[in-house]
Each structure stands twice: as C-alpha cells, then as structure tokens.
N, C-alpha and C. Protein backbone atom coordinates (compact mmCIF):
# COMPACT_ATOMS: atom_id res chain seq x y z
N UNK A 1 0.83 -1.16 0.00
CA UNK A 1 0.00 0.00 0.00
C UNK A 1 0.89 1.24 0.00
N UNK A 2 0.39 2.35 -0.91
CA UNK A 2 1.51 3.13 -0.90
C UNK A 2 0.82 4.39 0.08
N UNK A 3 1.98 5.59 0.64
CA UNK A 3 1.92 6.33 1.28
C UNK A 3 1.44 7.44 0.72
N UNK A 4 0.51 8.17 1.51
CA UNK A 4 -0.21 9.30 0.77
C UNK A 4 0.70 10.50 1.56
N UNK A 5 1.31 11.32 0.39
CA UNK A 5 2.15 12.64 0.98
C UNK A 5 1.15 13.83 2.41
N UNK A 6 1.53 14.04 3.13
CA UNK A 6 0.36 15.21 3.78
C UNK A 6 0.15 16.61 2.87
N UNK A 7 -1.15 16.27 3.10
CA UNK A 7 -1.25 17.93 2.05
C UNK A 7 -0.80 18.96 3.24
N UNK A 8 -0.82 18.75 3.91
CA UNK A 8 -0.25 20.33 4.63
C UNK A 8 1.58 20.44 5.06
N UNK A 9 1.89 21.58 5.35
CA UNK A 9 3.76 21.35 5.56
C UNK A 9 3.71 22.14 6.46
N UNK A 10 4.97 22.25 6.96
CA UNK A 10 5.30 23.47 8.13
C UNK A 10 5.10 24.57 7.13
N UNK A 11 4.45 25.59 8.10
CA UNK A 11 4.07 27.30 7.55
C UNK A 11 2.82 27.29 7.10
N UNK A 12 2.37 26.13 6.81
CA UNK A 12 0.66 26.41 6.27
C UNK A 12 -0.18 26.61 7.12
N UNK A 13 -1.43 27.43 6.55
CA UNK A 13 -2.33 28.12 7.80
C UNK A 13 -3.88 27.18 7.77
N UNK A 14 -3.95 26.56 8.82
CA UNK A 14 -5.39 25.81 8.76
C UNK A 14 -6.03 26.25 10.43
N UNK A 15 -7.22 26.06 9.53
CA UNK A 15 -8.56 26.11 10.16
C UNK A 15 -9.46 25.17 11.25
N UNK A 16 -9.42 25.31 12.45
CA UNK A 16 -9.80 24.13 12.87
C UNK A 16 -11.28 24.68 13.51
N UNK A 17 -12.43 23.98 13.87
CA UNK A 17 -13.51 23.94 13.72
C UNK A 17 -13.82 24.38 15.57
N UNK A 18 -12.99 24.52 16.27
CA UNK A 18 -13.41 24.62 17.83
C UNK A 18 -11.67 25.75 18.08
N UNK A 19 -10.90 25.64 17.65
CA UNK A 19 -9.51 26.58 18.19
C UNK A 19 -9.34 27.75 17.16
N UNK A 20 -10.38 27.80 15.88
CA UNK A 20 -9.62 28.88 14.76
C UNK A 20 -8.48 28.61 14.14
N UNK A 21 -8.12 29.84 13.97
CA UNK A 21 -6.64 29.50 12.68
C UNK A 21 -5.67 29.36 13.31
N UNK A 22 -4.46 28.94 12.96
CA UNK A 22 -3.34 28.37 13.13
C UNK A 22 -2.31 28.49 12.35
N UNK A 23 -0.97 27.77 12.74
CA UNK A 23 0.04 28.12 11.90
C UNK A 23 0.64 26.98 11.82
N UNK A 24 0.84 25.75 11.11
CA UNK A 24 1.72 24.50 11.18
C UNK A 24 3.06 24.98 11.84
N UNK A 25 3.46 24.43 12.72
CA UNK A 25 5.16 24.57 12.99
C UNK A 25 6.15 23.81 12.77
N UNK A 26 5.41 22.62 12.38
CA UNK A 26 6.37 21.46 12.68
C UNK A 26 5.98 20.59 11.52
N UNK A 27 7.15 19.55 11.31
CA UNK A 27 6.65 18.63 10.08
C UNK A 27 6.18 17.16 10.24
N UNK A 28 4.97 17.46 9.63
CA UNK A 28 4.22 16.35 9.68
C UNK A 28 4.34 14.77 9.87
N UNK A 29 3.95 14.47 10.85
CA UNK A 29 4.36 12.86 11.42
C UNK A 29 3.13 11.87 10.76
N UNK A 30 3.29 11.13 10.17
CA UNK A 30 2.86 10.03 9.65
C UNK A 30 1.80 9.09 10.43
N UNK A 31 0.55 8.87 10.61
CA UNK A 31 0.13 7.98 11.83
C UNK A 31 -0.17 7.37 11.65
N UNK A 32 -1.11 6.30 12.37
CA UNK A 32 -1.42 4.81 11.24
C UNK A 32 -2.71 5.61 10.64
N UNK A 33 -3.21 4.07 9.99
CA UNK A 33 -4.12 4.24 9.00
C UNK A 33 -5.31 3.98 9.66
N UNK A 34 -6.35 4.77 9.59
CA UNK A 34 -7.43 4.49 10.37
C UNK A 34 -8.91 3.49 8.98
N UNK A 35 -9.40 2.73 9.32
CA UNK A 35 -10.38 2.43 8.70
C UNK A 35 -11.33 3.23 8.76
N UNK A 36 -11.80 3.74 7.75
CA UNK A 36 -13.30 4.92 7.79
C UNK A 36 -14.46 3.76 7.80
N UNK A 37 -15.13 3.67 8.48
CA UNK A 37 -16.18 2.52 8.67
C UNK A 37 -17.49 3.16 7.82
N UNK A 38 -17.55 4.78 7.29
CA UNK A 38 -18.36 5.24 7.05
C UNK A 38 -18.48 4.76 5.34
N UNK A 39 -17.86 3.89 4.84
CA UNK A 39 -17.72 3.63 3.72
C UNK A 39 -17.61 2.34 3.24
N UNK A 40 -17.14 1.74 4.71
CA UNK A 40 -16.90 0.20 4.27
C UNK A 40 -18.28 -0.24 3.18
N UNK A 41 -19.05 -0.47 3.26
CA UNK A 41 -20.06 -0.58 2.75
C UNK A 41 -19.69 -0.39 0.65
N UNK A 42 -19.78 0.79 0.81
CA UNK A 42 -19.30 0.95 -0.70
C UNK A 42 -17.89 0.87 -1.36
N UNK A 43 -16.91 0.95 -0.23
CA UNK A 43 -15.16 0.22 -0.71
C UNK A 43 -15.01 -0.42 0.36
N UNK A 44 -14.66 -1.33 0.17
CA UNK A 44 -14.02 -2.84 0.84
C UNK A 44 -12.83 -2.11 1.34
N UNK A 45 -12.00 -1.46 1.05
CA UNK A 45 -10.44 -1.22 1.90
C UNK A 45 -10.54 0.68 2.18
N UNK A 46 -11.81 0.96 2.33
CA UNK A 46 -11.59 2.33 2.59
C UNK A 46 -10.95 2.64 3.77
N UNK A 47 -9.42 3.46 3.86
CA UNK A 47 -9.05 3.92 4.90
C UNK A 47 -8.51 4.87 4.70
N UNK A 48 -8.81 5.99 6.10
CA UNK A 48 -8.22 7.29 6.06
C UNK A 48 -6.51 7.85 6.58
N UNK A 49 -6.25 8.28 5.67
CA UNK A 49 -4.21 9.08 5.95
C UNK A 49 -5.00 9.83 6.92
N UNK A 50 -3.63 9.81 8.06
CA UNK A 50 -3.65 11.18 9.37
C UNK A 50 -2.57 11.04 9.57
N UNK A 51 -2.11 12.44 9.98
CA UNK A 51 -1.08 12.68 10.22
C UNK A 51 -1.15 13.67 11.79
N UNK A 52 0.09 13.27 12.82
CA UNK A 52 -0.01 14.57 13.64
C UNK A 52 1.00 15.75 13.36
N UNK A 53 0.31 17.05 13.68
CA UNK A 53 0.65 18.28 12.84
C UNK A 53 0.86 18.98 14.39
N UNK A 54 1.93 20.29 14.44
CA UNK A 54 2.30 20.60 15.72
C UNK A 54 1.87 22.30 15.01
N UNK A 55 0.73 22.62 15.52
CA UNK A 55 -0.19 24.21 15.04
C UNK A 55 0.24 25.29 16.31
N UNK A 56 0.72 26.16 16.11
CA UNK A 56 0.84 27.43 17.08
C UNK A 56 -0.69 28.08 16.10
N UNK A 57 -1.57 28.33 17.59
CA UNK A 57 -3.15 28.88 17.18
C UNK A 57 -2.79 30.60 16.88
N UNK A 58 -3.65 31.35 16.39
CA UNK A 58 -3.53 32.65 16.06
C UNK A 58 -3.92 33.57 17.48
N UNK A 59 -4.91 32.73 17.93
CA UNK A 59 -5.26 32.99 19.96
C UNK A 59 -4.18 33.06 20.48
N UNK A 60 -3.53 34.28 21.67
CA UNK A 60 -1.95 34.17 21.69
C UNK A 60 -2.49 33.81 22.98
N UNK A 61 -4.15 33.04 23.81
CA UNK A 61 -4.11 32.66 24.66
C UNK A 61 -4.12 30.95 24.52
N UNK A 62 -3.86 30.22 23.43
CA UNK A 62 -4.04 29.47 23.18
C UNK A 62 -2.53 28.77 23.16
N UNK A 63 -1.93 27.24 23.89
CA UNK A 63 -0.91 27.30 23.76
C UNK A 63 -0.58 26.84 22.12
N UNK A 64 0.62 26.12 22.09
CA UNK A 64 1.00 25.46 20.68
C UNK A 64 0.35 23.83 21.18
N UNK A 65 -0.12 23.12 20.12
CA UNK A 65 -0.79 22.25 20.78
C UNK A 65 -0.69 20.92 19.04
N UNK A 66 -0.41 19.59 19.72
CA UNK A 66 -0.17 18.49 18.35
C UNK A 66 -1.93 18.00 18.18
N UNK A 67 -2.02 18.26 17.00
CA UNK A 67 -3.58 17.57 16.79
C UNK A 67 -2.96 16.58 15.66
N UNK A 68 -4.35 16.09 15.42
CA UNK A 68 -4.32 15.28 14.36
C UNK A 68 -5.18 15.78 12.95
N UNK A 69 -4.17 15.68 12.17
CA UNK A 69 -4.84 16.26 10.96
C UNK A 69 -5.36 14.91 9.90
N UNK A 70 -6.68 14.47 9.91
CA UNK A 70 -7.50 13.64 8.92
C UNK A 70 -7.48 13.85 7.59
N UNK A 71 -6.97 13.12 6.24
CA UNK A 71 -6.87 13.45 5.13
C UNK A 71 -8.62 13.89 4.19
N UNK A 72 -9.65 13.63 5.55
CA UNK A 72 -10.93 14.37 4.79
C UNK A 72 -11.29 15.48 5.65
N UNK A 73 -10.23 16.14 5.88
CA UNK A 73 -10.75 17.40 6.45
C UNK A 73 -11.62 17.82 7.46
N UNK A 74 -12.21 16.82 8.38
CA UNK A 74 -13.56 16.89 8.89
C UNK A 74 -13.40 17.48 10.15
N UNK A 75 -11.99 17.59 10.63
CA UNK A 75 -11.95 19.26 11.79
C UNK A 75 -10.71 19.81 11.54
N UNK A 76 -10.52 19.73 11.14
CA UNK A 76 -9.32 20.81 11.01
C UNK A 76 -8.95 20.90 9.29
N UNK A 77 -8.75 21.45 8.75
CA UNK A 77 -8.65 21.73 7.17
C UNK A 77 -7.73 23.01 6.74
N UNK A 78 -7.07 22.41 5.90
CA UNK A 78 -6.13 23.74 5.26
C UNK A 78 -6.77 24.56 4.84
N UNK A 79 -6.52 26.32 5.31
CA UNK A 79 -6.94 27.39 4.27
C UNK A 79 -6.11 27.29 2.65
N UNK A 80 -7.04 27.36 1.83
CA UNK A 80 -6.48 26.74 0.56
C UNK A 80 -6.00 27.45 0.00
N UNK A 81 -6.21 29.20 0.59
CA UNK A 81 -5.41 30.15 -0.11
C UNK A 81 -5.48 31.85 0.09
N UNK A 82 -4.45 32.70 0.28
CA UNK A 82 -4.91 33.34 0.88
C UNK A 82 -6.12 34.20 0.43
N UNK A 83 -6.66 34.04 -0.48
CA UNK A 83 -7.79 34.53 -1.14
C UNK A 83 -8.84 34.18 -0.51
N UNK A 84 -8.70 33.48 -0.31
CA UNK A 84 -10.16 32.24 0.50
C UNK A 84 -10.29 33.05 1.55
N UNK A 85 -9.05 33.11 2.98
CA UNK A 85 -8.84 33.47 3.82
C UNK A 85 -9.44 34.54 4.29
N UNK A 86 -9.84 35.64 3.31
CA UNK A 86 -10.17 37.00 4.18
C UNK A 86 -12.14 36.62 4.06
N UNK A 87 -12.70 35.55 3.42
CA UNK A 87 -14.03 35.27 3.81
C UNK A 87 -14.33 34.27 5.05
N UNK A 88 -13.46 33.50 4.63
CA UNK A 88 -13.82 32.70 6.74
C UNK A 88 -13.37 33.46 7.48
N UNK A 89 -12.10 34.57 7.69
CA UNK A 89 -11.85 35.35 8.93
C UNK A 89 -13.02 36.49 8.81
N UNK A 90 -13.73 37.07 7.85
CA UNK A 90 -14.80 37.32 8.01
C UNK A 90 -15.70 36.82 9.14
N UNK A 91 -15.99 35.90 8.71
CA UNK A 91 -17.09 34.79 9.19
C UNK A 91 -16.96 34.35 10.83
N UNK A 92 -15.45 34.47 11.23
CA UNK A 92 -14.88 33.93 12.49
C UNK A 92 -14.64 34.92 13.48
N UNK A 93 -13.76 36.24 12.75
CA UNK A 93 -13.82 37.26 13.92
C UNK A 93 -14.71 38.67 13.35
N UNK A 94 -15.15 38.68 12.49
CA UNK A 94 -15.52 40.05 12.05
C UNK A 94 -16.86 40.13 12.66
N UNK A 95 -17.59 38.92 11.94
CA UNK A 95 -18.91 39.25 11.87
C UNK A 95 -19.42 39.08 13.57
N UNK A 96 -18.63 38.45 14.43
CA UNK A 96 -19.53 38.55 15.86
C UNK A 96 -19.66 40.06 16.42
N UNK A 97 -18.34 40.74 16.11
CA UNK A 97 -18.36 42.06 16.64
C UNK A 97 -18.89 42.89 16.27
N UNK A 98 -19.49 42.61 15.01
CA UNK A 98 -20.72 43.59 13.63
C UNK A 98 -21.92 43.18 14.79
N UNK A 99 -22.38 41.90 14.76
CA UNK A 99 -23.85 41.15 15.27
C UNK A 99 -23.74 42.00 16.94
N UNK A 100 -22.63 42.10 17.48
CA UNK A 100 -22.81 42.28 19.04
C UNK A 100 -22.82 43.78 19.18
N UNK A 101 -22.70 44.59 18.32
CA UNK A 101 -23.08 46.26 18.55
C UNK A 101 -24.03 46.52 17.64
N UNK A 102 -24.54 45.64 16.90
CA UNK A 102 -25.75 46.15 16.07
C UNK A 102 -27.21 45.71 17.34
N UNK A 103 -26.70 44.44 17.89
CA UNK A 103 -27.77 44.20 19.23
C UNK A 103 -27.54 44.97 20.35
N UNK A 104 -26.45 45.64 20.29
CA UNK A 104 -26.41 46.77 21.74
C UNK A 104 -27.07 48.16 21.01
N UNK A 105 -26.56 48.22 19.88
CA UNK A 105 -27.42 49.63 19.06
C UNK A 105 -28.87 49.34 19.03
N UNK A 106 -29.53 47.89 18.59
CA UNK A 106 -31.03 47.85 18.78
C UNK A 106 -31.74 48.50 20.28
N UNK A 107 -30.49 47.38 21.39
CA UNK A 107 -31.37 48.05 23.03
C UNK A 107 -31.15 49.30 22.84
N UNK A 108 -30.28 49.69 22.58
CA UNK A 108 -30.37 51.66 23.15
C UNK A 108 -31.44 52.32 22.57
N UNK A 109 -31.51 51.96 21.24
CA UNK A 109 -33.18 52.14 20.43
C UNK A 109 -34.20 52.10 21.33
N UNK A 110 -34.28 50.69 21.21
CA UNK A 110 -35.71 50.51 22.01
C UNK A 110 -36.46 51.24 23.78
N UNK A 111 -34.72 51.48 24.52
CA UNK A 111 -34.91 51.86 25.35
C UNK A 111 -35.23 53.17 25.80
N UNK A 112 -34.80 53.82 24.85
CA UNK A 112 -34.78 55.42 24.47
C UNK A 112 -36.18 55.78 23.47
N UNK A 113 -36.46 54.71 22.75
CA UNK A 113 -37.46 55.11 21.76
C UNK A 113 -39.13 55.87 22.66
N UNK A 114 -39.24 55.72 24.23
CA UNK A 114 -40.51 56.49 24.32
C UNK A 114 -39.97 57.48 25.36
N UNK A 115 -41.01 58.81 25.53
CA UNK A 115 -40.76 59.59 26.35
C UNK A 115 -42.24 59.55 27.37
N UNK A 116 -42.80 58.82 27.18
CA UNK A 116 -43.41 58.80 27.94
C UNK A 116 -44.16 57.46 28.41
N UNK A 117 -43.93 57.20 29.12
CA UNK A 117 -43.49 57.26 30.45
C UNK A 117 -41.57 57.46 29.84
N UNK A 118 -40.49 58.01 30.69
CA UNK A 118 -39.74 58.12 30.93
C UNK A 118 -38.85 56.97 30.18
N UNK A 119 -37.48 57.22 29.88
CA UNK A 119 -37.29 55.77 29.70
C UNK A 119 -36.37 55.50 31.14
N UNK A 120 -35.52 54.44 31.88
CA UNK A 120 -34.82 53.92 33.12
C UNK A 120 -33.91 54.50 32.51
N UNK A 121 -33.30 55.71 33.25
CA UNK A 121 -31.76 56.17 32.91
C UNK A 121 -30.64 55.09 33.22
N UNK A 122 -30.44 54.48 34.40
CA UNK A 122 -29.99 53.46 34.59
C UNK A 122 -29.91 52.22 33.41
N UNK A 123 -30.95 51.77 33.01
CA UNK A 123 -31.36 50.83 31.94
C UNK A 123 -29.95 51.32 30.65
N UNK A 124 -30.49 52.52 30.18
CA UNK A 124 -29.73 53.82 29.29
C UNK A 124 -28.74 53.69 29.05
N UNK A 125 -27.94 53.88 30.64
CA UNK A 125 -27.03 54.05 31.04
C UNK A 125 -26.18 52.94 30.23
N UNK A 126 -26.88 51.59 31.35
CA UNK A 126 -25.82 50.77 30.54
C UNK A 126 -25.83 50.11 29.46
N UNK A 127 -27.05 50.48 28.56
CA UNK A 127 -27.34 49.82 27.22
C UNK A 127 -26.12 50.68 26.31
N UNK A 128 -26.06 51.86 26.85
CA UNK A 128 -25.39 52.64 25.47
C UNK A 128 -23.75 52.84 26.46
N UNK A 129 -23.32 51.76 27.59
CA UNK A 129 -22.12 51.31 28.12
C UNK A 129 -21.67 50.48 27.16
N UNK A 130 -23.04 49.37 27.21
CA UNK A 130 -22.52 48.16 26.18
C UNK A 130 -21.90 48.29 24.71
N UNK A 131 -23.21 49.26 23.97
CA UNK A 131 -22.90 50.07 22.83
C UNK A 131 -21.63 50.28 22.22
N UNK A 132 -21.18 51.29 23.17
CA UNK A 132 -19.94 51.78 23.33
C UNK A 132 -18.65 51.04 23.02
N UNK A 133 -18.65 49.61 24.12
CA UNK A 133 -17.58 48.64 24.03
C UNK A 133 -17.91 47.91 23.09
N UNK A 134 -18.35 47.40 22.40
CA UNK A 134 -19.16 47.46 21.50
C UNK A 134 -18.14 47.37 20.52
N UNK A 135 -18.49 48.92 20.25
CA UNK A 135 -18.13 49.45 19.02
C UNK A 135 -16.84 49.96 19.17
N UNK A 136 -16.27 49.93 20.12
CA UNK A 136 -14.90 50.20 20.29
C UNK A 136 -14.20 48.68 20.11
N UNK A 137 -14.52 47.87 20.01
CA UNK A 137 -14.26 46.30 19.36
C UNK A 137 -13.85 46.33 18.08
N UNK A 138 -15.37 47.06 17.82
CA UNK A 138 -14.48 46.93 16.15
C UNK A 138 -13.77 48.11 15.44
N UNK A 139 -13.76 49.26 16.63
CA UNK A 139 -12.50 49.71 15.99
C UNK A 139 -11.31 49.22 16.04
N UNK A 140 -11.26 48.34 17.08
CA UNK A 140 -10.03 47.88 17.40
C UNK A 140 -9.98 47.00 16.41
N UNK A 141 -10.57 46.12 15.68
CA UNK A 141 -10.49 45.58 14.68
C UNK A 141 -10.14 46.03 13.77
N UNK A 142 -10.69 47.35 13.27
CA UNK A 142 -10.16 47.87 12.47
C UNK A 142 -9.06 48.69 12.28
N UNK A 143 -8.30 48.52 13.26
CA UNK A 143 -7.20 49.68 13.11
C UNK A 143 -6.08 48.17 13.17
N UNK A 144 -6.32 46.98 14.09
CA UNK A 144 -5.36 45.90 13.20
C UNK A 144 -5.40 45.98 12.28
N UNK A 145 -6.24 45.76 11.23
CA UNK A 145 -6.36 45.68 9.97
C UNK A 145 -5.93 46.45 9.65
N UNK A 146 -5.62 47.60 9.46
CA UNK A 146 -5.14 49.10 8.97
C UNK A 146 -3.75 48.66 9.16
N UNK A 147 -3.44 48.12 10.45
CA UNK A 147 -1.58 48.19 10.77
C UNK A 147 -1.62 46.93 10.00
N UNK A 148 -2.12 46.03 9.17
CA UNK A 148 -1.46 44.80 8.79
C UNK A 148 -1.56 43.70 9.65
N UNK A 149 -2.01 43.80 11.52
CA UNK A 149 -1.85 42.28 12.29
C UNK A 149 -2.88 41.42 11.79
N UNK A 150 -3.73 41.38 11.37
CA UNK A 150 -4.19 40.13 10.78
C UNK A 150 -3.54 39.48 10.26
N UNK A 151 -3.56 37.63 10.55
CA UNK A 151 -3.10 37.11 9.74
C UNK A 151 -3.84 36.60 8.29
C-alpha cells in the first residue's frame, strides 16, 4: 500500500472547527491508517491518511498544541489560499463584533425610543455602556487591519 504525501507542511495556515486559525510549525508525522467505517459498505479497503501536525493557534491565549490532521478534512482543514482566507476570517472574527453592537445599538433604540413614560436612565445608562464597548471592538479591529496584524 503506498503512502499518501500530507497535504499540509510546516508554515501552512489551517482552520480548525473549535480553536480557529493556526500556523503548522512542525513537520508532519505520519500515523497509522485508520479504517473509515463510514464507507466500508461501498469500498471494501476504505481507509483514512492522518497525520499529527504541531499548530501554534492565532489565539496568543491558546498554547501550541499536536492535533491530528485527517486526510478528509472533517476538523481541522487547510486554508487553501490566501484569497479564501479573508471570507472565513470574516465569518470567524468580524462578523460577531458587527452582530454584538448592532444588538447593543437595537437596546439603546428601544430603550430610548418612548418619552413617555420616561425611559430607566440606569437601563440607558448601561445599554449605550454596552454600545460603546461594543463598538470600540471593532475599531479595534479595524485599526489591526489598517496596521497589517491580521493574519
């Protein structure tokens, strides 16, 4: 049976489904061969290449940590290019901090929207606290981006 090369190498950037992006550091170790049972059925010798891969995460609270990388991708997967890249980091850090001050901008709306009865200054207070941090999130987002730290 012959050996299937790892598609990923040291320096490549993958995606894992619970830690985010990453950075390969290390070169890829060979592991056994696992039987995919999800197939036996339609190939008689279906089995899956894994390899363990040593990822420093893009989280600088996250340590460097050896996973196992599955040749069908099914948690952890190479970004295939950096083109690709700026729509899942979209998807991963952009869009929560868009969704979490557009819902602190709705409460301050709603809370402010009557004058009568009064609206809870308190309430106010800290709806348009939240607001605030908020939206100071994604400036901070955006001024990485401006200096280049994204990876």
């Amino acid at each position: 049976m012959s050996q299937i090369s790892c598609p990923v190498e040291e320096g490549d950037r993958v995606d894992h489904k619970l830690f985010g992006f990453g950075t390969v550091v290390g070169e890829p170790i060979s592991s056994v061969r696992v039987e995919d049972y999800r197939f036996t059925r339609a190939h008689r010798n279906a089995q899956q290449e894994q390899w363990r891969i040593l990822v420093r995460w893009d989280d600088p609270e996250r340590a460097e940590s050896s996973i196992v990388f599955k040749s069908d991708g099914s948690i952890i997967r190479k970004v295939s290019s950096p083109d690709s890249r700026p729509f899942t980091y979209w998807d991963r850090q952009w869009q929560p901090l868009l969704k979490a001050w557009l819902s602190a901008r709705r409460e301050v709306e709603q809370i402010a929207s009557s004058f009568r009865p009064l609206p809870n200054y308190a309430e106010l207070t800290r709806a348009i606290d939240a607001e605030r941090e908020a939206y100071q999130a994604m400036q901070e987002f955006w001024e990485k981006e401006k200096e280049g730290k994204h990876p």
